[in-house]
Protein backbone atom coordinates (compact mmCIF):
# COMPACT_ATOMS: atom_id res chain seq x y z
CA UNK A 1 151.25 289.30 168.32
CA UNK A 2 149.46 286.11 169.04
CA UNK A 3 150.96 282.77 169.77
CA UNK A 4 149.50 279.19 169.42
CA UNK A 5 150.97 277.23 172.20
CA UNK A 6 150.21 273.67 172.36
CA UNK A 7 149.42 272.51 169.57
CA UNK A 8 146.81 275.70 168.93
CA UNK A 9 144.99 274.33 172.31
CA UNK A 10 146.00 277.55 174.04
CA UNK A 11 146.90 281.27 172.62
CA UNK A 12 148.95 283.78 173.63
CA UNK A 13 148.38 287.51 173.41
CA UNK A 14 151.42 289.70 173.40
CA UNK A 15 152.93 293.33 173.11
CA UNK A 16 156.13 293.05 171.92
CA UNK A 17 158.67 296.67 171.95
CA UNK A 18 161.64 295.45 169.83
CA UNK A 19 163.33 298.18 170.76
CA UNK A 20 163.32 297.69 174.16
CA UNK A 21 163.93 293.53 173.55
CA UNK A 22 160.96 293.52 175.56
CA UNK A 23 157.60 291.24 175.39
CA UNK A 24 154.44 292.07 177.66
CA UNK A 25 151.74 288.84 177.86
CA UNK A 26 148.47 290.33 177.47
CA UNK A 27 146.18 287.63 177.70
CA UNK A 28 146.64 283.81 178.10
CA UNK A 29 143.77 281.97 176.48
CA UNK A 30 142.31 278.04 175.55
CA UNK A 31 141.55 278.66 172.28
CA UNK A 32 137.67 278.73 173.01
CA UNK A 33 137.79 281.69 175.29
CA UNK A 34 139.87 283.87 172.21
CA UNK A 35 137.47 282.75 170.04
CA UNK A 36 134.36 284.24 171.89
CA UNK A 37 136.67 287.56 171.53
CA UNK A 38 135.54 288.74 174.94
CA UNK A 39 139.54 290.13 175.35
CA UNK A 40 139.03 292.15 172.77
């Protein structure tokens, strides 16, 4: 799941277990470096 934080300045790239109520941040990004896709 990806969030736009900041008015889509910066992005947010989670795992989130719903079972488990639990949300792992993968990746926090300006919105040029997700572009680039070098987290991929």
């Amino acid at each position: 799941m990806v969030f736009n934080v900041a008015g889509n300045k910066y992005r947010i790239i989670t795992i989130i277990q719903y079972q488990a109520a639990l949300v792992i941040v993968q990746h926090a990004l300006t919105h040029e470096e997700y572009s680039r896709g070098g987290w991929k």
